[in-house]
C-alpha atoms as a PDB file:
ATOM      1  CA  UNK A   1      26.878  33.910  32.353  1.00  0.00           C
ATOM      2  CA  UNK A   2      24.368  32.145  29.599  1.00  0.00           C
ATOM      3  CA  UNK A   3      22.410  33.843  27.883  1.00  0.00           C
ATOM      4  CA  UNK A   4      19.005  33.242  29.701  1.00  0.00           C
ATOM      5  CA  UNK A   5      20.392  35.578  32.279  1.00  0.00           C
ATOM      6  CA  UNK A   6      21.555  37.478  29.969  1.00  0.00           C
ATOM      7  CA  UNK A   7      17.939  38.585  28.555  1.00  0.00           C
ATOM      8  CA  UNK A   8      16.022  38.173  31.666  1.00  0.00           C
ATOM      9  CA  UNK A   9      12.617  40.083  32.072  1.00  0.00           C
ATOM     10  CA  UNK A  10      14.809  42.566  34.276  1.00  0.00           C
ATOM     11  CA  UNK A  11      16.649  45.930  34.235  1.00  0.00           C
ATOM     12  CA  UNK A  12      19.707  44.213  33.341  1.00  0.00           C
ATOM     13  CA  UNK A  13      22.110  46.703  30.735  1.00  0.00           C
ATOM     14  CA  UNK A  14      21.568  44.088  27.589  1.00  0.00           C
ATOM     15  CA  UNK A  15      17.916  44.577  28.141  1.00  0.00           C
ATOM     16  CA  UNK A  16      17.737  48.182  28.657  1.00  0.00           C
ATOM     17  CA  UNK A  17      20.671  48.836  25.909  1.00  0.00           C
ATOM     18  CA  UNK A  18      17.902  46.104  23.488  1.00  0.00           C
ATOM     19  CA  UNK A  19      14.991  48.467  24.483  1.00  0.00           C
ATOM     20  CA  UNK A  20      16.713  52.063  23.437  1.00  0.00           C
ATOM     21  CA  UNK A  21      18.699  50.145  20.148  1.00  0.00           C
ATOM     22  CA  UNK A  22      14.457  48.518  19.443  1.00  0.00           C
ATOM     23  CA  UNK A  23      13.393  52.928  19.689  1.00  0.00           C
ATOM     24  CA  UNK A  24      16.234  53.675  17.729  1.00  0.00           C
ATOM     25  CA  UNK A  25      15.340  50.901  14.912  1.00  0.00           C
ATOM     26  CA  UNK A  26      11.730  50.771  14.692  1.00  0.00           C
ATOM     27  CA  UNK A  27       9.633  52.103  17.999  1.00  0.00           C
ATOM     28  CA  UNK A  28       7.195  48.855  17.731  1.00  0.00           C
ATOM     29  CA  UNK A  29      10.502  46.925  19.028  1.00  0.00           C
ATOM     30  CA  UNK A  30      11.446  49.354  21.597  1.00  0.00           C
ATOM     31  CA  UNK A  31       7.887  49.372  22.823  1.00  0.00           C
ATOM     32  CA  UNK A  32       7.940  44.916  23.028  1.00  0.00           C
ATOM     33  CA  UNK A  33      11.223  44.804  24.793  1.00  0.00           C
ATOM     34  CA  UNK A  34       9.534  47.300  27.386  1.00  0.00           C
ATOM     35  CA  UNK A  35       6.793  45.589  27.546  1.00  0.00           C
ATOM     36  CA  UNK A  36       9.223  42.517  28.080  1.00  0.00           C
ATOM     37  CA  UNK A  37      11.257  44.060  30.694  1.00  0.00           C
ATOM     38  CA  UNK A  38       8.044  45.557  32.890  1.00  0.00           C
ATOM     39  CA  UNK A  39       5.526  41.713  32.199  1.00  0.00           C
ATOM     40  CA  UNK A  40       8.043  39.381  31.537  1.00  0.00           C
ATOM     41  CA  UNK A  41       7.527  37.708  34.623  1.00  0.00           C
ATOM     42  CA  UNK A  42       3.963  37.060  33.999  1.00  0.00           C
ATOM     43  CA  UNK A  43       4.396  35.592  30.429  1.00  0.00           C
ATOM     44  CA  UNK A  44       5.414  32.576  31.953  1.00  0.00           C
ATOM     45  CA  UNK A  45       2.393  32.374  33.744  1.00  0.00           C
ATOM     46  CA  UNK A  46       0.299  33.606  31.754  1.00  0.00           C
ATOM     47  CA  UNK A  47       1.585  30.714  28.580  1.00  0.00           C
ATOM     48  CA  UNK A  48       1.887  27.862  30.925  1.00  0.00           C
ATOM     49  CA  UNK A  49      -1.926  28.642  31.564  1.00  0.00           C
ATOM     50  CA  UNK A  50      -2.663  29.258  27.941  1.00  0.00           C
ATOM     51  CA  UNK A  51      -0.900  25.878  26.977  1.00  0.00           C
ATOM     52  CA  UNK A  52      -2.698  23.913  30.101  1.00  0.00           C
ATOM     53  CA  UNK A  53      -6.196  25.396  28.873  1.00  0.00           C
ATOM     54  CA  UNK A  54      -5.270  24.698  25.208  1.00  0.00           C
ATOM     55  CA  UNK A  55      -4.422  21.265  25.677  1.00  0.00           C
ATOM     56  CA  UNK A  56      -8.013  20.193  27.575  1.00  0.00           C
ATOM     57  CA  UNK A  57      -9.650  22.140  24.630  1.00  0.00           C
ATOM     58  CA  UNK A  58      -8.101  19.615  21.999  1.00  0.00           C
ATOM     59  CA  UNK A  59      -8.096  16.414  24.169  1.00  0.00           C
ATOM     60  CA  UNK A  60     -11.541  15.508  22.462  1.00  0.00           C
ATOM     61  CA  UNK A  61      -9.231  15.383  18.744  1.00  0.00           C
ATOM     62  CA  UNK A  62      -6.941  11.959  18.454  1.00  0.00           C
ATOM     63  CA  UNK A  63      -4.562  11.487  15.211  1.00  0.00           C
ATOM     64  CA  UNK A  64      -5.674   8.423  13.042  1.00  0.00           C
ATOM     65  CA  UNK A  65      -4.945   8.074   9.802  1.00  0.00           C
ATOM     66  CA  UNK A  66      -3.782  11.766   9.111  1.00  0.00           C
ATOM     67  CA  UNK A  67      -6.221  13.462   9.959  1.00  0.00           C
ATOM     68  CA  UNK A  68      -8.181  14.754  13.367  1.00  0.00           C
ATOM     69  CA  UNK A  69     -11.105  12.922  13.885  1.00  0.00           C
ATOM     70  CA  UNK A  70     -12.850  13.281  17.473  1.00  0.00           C
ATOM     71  CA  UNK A  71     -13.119  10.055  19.307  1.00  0.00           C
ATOM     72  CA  UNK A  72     -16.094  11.043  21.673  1.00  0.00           C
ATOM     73  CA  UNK A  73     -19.455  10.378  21.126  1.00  0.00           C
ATOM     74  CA  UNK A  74     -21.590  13.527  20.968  1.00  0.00           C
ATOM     75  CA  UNK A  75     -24.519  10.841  22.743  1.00  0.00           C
ATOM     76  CA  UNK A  76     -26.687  11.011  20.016  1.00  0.00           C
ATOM     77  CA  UNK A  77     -25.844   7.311  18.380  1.00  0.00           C
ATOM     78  CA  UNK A  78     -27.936   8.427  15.043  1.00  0.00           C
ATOM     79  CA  UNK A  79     -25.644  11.795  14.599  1.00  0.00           C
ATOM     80  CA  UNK A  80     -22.600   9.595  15.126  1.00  0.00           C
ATOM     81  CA  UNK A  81     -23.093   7.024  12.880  1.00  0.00           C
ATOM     82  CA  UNK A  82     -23.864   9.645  10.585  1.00  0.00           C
ATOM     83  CA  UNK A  83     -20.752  11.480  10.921  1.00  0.00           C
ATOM     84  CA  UNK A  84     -19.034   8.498  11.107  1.00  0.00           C
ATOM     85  CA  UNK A  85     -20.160   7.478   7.182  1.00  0.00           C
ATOM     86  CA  UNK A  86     -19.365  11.039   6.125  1.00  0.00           C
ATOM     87  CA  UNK A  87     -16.005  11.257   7.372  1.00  0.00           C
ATOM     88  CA  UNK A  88     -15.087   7.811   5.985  1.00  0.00           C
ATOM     89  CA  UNK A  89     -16.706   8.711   2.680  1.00  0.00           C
ATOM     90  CA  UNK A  90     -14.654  11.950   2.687  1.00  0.00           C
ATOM     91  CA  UNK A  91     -11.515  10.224   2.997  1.00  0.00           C
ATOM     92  CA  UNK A  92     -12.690   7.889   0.207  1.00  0.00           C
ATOM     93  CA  UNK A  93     -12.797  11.197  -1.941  1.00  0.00           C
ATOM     94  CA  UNK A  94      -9.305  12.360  -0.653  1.00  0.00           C
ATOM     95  CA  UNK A  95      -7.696   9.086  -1.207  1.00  0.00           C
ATOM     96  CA  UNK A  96      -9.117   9.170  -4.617  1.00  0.00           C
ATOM     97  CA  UNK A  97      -8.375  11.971  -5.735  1.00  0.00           C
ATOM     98  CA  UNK A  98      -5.075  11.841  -4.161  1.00  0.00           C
ATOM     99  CA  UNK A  99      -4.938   8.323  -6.864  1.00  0.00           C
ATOM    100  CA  UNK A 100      -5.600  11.321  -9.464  1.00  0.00           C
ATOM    101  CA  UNK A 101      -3.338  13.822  -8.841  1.00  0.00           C
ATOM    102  CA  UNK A 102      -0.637  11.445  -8.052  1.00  0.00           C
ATOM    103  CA  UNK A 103      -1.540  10.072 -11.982  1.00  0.00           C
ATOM    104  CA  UNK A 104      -1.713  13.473 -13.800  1.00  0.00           C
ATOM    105  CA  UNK A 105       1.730  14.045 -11.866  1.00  0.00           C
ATOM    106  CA  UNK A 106       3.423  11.189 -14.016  1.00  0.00           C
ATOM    107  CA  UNK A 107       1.462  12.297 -17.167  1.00  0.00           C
ATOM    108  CA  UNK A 108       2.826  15.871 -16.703  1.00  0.00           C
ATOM    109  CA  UNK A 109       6.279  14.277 -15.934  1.00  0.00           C
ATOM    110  CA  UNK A 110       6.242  12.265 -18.792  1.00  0.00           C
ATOM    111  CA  UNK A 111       5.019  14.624 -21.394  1.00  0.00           C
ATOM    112  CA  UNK A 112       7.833  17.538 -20.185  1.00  0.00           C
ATOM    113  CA  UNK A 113      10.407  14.415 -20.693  1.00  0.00           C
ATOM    114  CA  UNK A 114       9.410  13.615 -24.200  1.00  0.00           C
ATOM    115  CA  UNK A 115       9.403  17.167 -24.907  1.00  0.00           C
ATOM    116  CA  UNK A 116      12.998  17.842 -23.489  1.00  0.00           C
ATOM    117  CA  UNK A 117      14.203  14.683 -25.526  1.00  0.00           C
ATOM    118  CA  UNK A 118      12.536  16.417 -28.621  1.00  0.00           C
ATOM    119  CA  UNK A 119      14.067  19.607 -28.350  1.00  0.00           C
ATOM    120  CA  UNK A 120      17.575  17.507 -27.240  1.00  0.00           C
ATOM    121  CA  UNK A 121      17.535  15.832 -30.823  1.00  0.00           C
ATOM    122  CA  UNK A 122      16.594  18.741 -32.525  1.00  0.00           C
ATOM    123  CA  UNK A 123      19.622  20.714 -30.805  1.00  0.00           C
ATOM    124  CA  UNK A 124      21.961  17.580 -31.692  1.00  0.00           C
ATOM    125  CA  UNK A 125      20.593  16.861 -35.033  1.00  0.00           C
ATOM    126  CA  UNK A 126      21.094  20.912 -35.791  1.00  0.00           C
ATOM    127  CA  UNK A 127      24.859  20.850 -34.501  1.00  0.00           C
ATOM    128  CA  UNK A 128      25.136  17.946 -36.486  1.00  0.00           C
ATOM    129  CA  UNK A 129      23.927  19.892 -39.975  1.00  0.00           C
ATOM    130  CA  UNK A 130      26.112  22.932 -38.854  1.00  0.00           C
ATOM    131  CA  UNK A 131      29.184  20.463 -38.603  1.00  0.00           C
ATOM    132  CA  UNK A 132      28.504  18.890 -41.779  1.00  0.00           C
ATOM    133  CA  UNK A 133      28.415  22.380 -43.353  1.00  0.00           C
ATOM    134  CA  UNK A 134      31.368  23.694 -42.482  1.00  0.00           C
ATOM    135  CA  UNK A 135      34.427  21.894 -43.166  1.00  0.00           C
ATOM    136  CA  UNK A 136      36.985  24.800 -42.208  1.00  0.00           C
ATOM    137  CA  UNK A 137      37.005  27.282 -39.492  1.00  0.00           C
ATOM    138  CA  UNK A 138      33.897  29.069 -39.052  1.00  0.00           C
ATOM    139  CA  UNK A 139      35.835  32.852 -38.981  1.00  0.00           C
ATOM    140  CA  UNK A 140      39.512  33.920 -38.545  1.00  0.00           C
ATOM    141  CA  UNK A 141      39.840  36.574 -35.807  1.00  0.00           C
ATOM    142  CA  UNK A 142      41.660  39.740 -37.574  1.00  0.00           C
ATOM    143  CA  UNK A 143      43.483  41.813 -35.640  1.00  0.00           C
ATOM    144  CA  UNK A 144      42.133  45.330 -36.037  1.00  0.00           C
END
């Protein structure tokens, strides 16, 4: 038996034994896996529909370059050439300021570097002094 059978939108004993262990746990899951058992059926339905009606909505939006830009005209040639020079000068900005952040990213990578080497030769340069100081054993461990 797989497990699609298994959890069928039926009175089958995993689903009822799901539904009482969902009350037991927290009533909100008790309350979904009836609601499961009793409409289940119709969810398919009912999301094939959703996903049919969802998919003509967004037809109108095509990928290109990254981002969703609508490839219909809305018939007015004036508003579309309009929105045509915005969106291209908006992804002028982006690309731009993506330039700048991708900069100030090496800058800040750069400056945390020569600050770790800093504090590296200070550590070394310390050790070094405390070496140089003591020529014997630093304590002797006394039994008490």
């Amino acid at each position: 038996m797989n497990q699609s059978a298994l959890l069928r939108p039926d009175w089958t004993p995993a689903t009822i034994a799901l539904m009482i262990l969902g009350f037991v746990v927290f009533w909100p899951l008790g309350l979904a896996m009836l609601a499961y058992i009793i409409f289940g059926e119709r969810l398919r339905g009912f999301k094939r529909d959703a996903n049919s009606t969802a998919d003509g909505f967004f037809a109108g939006c095509r990928r290109s370059h990254g981002r969703y830009r609508p490839h219909f005209s809305t018939g007015n040639v004036a508003f579309d050439d309009w929105r045509k020079a915005e969106l291209d000068r908006l992804e002028e900005e982006r690309r731009k300021l993506d330039e700048m952040r991708e900069e100030f990213d090496s800058y800040v990578r750069e400056l945390r570097r020569a600050k770790d080497q800093e504090e590296f030769d200070r550590f070394m340069r310390d050790r070094k002094n405390a070496k140089r100081d003591d020529n014997g054993p630093v304590a002797e461990y006394q039994t008490p």
